[in-house]
Structure formats: C-alpha cells, structure tokens
C-alpha atoms as a PDB file:
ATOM      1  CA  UNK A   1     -11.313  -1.581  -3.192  1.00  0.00           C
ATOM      2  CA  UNK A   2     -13.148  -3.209  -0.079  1.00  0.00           C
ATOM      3  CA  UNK A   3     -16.592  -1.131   0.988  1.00  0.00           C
ATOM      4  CA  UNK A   4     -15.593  -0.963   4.857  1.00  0.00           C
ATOM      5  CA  UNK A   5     -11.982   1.162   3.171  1.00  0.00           C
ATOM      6  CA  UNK A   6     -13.803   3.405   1.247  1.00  0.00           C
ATOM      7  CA  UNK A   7     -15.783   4.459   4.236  1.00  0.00           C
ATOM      8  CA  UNK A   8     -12.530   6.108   5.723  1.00  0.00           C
ATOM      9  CA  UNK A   9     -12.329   8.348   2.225  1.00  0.00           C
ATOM     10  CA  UNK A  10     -15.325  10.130   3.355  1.00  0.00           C
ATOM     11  CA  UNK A  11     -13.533  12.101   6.480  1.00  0.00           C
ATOM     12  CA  UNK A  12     -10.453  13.317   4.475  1.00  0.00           C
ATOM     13  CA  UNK A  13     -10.173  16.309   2.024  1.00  0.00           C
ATOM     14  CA  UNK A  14     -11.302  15.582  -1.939  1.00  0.00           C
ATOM     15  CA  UNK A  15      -8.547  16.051  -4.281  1.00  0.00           C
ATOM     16  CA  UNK A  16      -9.134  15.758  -7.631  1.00  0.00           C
ATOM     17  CA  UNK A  17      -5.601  16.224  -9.914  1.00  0.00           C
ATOM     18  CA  UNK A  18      -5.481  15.790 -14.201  1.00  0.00           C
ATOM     19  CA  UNK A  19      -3.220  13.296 -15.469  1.00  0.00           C
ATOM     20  CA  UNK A  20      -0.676  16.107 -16.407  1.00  0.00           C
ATOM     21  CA  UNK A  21      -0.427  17.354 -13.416  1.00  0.00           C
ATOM     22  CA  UNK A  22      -0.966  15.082 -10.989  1.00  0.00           C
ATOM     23  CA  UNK A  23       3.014  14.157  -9.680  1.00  0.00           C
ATOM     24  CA  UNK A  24       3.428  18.052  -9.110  1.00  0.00           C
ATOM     25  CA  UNK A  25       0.488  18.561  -7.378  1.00  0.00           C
ATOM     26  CA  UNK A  26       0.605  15.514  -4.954  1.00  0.00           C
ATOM     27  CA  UNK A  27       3.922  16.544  -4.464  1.00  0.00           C
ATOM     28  CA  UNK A  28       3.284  19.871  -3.519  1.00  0.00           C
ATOM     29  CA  UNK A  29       0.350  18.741  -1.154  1.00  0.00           C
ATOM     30  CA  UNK A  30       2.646  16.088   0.405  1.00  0.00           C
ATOM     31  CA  UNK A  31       5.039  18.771   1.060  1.00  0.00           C
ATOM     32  CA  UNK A  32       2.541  20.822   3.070  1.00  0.00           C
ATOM     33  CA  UNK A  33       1.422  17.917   4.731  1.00  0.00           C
ATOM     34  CA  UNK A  34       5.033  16.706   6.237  1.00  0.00           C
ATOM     35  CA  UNK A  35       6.040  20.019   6.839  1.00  0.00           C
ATOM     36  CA  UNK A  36       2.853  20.426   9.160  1.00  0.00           C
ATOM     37  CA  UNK A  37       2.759  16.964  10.753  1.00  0.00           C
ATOM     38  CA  UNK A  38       3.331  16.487  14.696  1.00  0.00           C
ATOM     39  CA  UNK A  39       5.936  13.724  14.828  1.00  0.00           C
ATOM     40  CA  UNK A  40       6.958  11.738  17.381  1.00  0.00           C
ATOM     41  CA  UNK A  41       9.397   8.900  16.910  1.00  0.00           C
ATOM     42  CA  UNK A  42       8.461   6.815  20.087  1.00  0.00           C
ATOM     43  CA  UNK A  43       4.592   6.599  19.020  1.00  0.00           C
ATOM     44  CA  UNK A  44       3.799   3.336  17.383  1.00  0.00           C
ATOM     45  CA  UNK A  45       0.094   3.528  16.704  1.00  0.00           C
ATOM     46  CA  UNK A  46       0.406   4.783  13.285  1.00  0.00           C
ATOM     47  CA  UNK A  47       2.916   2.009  12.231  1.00  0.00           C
ATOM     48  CA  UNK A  48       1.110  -0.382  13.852  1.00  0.00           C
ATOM     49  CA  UNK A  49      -2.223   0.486  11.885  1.00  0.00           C
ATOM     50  CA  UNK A  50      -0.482   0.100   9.037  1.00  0.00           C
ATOM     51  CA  UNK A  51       0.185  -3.314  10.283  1.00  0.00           C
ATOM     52  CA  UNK A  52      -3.634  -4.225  11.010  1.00  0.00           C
ATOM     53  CA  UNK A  53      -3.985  -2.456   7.261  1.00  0.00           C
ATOM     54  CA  UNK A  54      -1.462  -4.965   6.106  1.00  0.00           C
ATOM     55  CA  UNK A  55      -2.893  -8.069   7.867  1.00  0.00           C
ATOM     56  CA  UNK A  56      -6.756  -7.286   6.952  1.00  0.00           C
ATOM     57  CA  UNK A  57      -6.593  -5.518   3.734  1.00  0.00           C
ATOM     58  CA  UNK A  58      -3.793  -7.760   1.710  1.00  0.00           C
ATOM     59  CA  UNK A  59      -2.583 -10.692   4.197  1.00  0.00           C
ATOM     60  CA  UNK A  60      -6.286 -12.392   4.826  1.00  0.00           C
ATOM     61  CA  UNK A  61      -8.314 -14.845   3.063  1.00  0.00           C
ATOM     62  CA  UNK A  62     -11.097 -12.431   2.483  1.00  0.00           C
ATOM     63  CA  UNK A  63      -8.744  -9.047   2.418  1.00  0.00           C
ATOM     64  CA  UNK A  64     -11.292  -7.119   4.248  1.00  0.00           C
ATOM     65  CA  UNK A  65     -11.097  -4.100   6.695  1.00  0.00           C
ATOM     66  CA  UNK A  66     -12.485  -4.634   9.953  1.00  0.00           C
ATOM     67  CA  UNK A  67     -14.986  -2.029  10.871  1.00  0.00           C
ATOM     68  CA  UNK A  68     -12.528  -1.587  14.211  1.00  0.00           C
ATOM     69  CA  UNK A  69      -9.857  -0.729  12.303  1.00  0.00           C
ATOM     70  CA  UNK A  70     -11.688   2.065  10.191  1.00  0.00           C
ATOM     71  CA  UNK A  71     -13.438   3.268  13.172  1.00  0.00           C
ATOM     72  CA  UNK A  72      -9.829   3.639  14.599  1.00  0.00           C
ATOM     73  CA  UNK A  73      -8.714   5.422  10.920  1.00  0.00           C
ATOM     74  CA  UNK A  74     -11.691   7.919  11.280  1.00  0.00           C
ATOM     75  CA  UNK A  75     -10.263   8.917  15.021  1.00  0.00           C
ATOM     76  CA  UNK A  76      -7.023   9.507  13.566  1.00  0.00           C
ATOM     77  CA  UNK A  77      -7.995  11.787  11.010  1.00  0.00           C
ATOM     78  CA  UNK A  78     -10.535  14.017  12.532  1.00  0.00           C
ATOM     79  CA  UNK A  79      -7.514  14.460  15.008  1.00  0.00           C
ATOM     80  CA  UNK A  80      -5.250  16.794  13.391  1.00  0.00           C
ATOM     81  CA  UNK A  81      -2.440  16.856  16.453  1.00  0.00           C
ATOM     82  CA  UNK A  82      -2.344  13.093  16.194  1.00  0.00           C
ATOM     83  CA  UNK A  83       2.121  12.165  15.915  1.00  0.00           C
ATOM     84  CA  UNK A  84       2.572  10.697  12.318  1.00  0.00           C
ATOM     85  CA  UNK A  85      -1.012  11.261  10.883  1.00  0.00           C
ATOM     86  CA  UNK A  86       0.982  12.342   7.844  1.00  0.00           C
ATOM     87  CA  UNK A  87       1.655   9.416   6.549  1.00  0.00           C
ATOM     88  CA  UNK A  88      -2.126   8.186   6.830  1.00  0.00           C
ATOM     89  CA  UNK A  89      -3.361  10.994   5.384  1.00  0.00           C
ATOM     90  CA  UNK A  90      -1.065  10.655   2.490  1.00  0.00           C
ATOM     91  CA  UNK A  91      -1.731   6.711   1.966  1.00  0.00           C
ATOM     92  CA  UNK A  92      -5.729   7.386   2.172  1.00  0.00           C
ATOM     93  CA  UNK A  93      -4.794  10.729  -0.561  1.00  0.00           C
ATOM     94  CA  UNK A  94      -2.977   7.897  -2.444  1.00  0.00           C
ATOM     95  CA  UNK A  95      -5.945   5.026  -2.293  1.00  0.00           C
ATOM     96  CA  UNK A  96      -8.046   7.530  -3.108  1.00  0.00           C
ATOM     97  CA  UNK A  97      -6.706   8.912  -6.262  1.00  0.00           C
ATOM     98  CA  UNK A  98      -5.842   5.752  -7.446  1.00  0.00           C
ATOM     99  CA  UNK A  99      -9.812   4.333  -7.177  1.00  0.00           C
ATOM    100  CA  UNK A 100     -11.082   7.521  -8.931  1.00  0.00           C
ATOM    101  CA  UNK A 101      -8.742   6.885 -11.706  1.00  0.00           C
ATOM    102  CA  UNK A 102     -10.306   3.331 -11.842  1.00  0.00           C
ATOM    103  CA  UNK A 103     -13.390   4.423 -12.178  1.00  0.00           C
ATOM    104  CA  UNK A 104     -12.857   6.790 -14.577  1.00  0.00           C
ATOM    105  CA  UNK A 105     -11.011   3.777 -16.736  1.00  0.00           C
ATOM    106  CA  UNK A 106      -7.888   6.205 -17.009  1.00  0.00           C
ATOM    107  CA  UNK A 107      -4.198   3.979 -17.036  1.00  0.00           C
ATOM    108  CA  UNK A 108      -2.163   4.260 -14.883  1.00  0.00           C
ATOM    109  CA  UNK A 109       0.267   6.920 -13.520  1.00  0.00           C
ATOM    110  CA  UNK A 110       3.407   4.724 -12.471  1.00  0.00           C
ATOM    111  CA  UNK A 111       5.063   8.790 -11.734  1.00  0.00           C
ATOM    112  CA  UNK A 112       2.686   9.815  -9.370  1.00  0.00           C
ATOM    113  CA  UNK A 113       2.832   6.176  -7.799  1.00  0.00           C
ATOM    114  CA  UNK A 114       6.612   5.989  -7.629  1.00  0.00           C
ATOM    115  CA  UNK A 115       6.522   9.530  -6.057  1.00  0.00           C
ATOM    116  CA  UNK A 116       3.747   8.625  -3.728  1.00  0.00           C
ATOM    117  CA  UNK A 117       5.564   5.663  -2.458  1.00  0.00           C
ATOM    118  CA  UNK A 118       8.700   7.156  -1.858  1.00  0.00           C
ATOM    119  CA  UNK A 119       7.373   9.812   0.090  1.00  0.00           C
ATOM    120  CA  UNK A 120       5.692   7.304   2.320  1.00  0.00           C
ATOM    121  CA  UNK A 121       8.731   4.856   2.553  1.00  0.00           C
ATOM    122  CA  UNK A 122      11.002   7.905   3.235  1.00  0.00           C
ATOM    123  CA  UNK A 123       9.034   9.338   5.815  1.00  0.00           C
ATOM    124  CA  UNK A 124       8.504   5.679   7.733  1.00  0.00           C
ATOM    125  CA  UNK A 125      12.034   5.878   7.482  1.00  0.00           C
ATOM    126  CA  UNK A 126      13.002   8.995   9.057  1.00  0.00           C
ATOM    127  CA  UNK A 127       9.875   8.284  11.455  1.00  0.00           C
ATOM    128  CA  UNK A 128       9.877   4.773  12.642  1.00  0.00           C
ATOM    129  CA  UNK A 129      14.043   3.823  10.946  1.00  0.00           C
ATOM    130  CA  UNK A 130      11.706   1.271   9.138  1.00  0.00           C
ATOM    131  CA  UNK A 131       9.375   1.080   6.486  1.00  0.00           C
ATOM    132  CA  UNK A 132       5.883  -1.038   7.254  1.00  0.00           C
ATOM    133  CA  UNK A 133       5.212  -3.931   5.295  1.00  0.00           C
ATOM    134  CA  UNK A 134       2.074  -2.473   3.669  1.00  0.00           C
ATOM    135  CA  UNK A 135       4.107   0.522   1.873  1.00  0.00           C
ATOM    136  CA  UNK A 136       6.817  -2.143   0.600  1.00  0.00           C
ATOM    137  CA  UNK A 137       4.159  -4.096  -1.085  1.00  0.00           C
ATOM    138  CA  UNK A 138       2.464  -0.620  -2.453  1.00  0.00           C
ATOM    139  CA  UNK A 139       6.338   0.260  -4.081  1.00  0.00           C
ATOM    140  CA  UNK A 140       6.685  -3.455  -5.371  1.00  0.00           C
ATOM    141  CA  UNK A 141       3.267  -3.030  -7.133  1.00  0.00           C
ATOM    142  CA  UNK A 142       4.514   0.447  -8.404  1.00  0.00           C
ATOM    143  CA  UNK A 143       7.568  -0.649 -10.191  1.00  0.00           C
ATOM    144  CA  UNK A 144       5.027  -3.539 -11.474  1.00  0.00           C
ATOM    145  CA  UNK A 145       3.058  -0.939 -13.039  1.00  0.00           C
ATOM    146  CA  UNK A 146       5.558   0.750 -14.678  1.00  0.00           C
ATOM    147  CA  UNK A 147       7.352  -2.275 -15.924  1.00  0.00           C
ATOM    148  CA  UNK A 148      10.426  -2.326 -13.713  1.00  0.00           C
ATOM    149  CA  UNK A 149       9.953  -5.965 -12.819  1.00  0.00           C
ATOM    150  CA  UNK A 150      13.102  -6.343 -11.649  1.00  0.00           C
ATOM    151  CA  UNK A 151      13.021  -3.290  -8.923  1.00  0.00           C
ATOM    152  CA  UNK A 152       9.618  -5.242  -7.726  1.00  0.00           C
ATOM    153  CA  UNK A 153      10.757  -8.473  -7.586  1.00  0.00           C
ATOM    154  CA  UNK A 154      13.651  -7.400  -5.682  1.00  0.00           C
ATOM    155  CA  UNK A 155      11.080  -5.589  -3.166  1.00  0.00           C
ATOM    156  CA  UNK A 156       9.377  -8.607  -2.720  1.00  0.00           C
ATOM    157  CA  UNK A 157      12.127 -11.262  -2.385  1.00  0.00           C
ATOM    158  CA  UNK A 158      13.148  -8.715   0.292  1.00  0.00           C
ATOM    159  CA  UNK A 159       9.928  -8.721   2.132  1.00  0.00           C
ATOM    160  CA  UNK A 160      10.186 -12.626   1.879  1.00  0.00           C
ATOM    161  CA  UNK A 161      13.224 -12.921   3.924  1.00  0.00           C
ATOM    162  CA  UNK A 162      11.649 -11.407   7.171  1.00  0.00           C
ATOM    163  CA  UNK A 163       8.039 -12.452   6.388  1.00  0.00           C
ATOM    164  CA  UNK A 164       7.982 -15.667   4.380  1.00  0.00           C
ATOM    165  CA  UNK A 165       4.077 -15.836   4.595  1.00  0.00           C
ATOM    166  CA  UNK A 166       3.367 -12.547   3.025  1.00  0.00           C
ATOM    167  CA  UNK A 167       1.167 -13.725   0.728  1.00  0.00           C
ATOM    168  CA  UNK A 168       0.808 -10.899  -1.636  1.00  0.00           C
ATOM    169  CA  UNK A 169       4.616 -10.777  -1.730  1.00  0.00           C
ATOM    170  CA  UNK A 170       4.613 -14.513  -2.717  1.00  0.00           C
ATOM    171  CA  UNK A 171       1.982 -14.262  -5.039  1.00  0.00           C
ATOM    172  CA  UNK A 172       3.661 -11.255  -7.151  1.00  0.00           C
ATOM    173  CA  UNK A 173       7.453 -12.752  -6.573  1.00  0.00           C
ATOM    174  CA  UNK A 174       5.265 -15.864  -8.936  1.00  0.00           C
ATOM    175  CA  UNK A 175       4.244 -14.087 -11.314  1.00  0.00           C
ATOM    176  CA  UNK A 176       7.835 -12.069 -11.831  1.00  0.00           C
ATOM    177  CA  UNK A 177       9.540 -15.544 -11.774  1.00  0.00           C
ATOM    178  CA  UNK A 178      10.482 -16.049 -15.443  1.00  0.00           C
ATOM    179  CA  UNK A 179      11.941 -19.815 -14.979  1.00  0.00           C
ATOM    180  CA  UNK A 180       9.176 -22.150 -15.650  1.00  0.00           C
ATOM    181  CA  UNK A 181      10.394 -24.574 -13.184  1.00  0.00           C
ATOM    182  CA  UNK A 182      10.498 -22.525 -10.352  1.00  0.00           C
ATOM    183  CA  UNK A 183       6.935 -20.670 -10.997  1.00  0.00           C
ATOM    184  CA  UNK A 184       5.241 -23.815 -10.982  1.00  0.00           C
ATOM    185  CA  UNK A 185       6.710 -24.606  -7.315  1.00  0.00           C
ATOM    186  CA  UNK A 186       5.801 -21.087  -5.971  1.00  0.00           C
ATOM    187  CA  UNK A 187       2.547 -21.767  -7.543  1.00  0.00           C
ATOM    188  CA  UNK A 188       1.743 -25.394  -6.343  1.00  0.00           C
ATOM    189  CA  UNK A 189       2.973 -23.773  -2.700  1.00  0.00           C
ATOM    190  CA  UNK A 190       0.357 -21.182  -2.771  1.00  0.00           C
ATOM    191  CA  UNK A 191      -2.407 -23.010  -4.007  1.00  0.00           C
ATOM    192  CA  UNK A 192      -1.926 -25.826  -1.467  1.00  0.00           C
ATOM    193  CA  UNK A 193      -0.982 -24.134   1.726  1.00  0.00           C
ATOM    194  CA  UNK A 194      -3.934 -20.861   0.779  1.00  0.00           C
ATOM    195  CA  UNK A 195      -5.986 -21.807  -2.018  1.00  0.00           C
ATOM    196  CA  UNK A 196      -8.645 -19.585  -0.608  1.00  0.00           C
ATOM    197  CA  UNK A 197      -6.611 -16.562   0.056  1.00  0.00           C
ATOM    198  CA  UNK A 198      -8.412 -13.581  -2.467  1.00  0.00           C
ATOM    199  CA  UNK A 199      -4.558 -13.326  -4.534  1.00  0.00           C
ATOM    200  CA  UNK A 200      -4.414 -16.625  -5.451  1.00  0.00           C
ATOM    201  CA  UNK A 201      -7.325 -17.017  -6.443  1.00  0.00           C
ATOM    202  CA  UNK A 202      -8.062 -13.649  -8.520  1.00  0.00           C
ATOM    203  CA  UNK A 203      -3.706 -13.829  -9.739  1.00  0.00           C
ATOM    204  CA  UNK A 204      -3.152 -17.324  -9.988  1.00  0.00           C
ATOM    205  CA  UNK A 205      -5.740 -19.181 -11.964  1.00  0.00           C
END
C-alpha cells in the first residue's frame, strides 16, 4: 500500500471485523452507509477521483498517490453532505480492511471482497450508469483471489476493449492466459512498451 494512501485512512472511522464475521458486518455497515448517502447523479467529482485513483495508484510507472489527490480525499470525507461520498467511504473501509489483514498475515477473504466489490460496482451503476475503471480492476483481482480465473479474465479483456493501455488489466489478462504462445506476446508487449511500470516489474519477472 503506497504511504501518501494510507494517510487518507487516518480521517475515516476504524473498523476492525473477525474473519467469521466480516461479510455480515461490512454488509450491514455498507447498508447504513448507502441508505444515508446524499446522491446526486449529475456530480462527477467522485467518479472522477476514482479516475485520478486509477491513473496514480495502478496506471503509473511508480503507482503513487499524489499528495493533491489525498488532500482532495481528506476534503471529501470530513464533508459528510458531499453527493456520492458513499462509495469513497466504502472503497477507503475496503483498502483498509484489506491492509490490516496483511499485516496481520491472515489469507484472504475472497466473500467479503466479492461483496465489497459488488456493492461498489452496483452503486457506480445506479449512480453514474457506469462503473469506474478502478472498481473493475478491484472485482477482476477478487475473482483472482478466489480462483475464478475465468470471471477475472473476462473483467479484464473487457476493460481492454475501451482502455487498451490499462496496464494492470494487461498485466493480469498475462498471467490468466493459459496458451504459451500467446503469454509470451502479451509479455514481450509489456516489457517493451513499460518495462518500468511497478506491475511488470513486481508480476512479470
């Protein structure tokens, strides 16, 4: 997790869920959240951070947050009437949870991931009639995590057709491809045209 991310953690509520019943309680909490959010269809900003989130966090050589961008994440969330905060405060809920498992060494909870992500997809749905990049990516690495590789290649080939240089999308669609043939060309493509983008080089060595 990138330093200048974890510095938007600090201005949200700590939740702290066991194993067993983590799924239930995040989706409880989620619930609460939705139900309580000021939405506005015709207000960008929040789909549009999840954008810059996209472009800085996963899309760039160096994957890190510009302090702008979590200054701008910190405005949102001590602003509790902001439209569509909801589905920032569930995505930092989500990062959160899932770097406190890390460091606690405990494997992953594909449930609470796959429930997570729908809830964001299906509220950027009802929201925006779209669902950002950044949350298609999260679902792809979901179904990756609990060995659906199928769903998640499908997620990224999908992501391919309207963004052909999402890198993490290329990078994962690699390592799913099972013909030989064909991995080595996505491969020999990524290391050539972004050799020093932080996926290929920590995925693809």
């Amino acid at each position: 997790m990138k330093k200048l991310l974890l510095l938007a953690f600090s201005i949200i509520p700590f939740f702290c869920f066991s194993q067993g019943s983590l799924s239930q309680a995040a989706a409880q909490q989620y619930t609460v959240i939705n139900d309580n959010a000021f939405i506005d269809r015709d207000d960008l900003r929040i789909f549009n951070l999840f954008e810059k989130f996209y472009q800085e966090t996963l899309n760039s050589d160096k994957g890190e947050m510009s302090a702008k961008t979590v200054d701008e994440i910190k405005t949102i969330m001590a602003d509790n009437n902001f439209p569509n905060r909801n589905l920032l405060e569930i995505l930092l809920m989500y990062q959160d949870q899932l770097r406190l498992m890390a460091e606690r060494n405990e494997k992953p909870n594909s449930s609470f991931q796959i429930l997570t992500t729908d809830v964001l997809a299906t509220q950027s749905e009802k929201i925006y009639g779209k669902v950002p990049v950044l949350i298609q990516i999260y679902k792809g690495e979901t179904f990756m995590v609990a060995y659906m590789d199928d769903k998640a290649q499908s997620i990224f080939k999908e992501i391919l057709v309207t963004n052909t240089d999402c890198i993490p999308a290329r990078v994962y669609n690699c390592i799913l491809t099972k013909d030989k043939a064909e991995k080595k060309r996505l491969l020999d493509a990524l290391k050539k045209e972004r050799p020093n983008h932080w996926m290929v080089k920590q995925f693809l060595k």
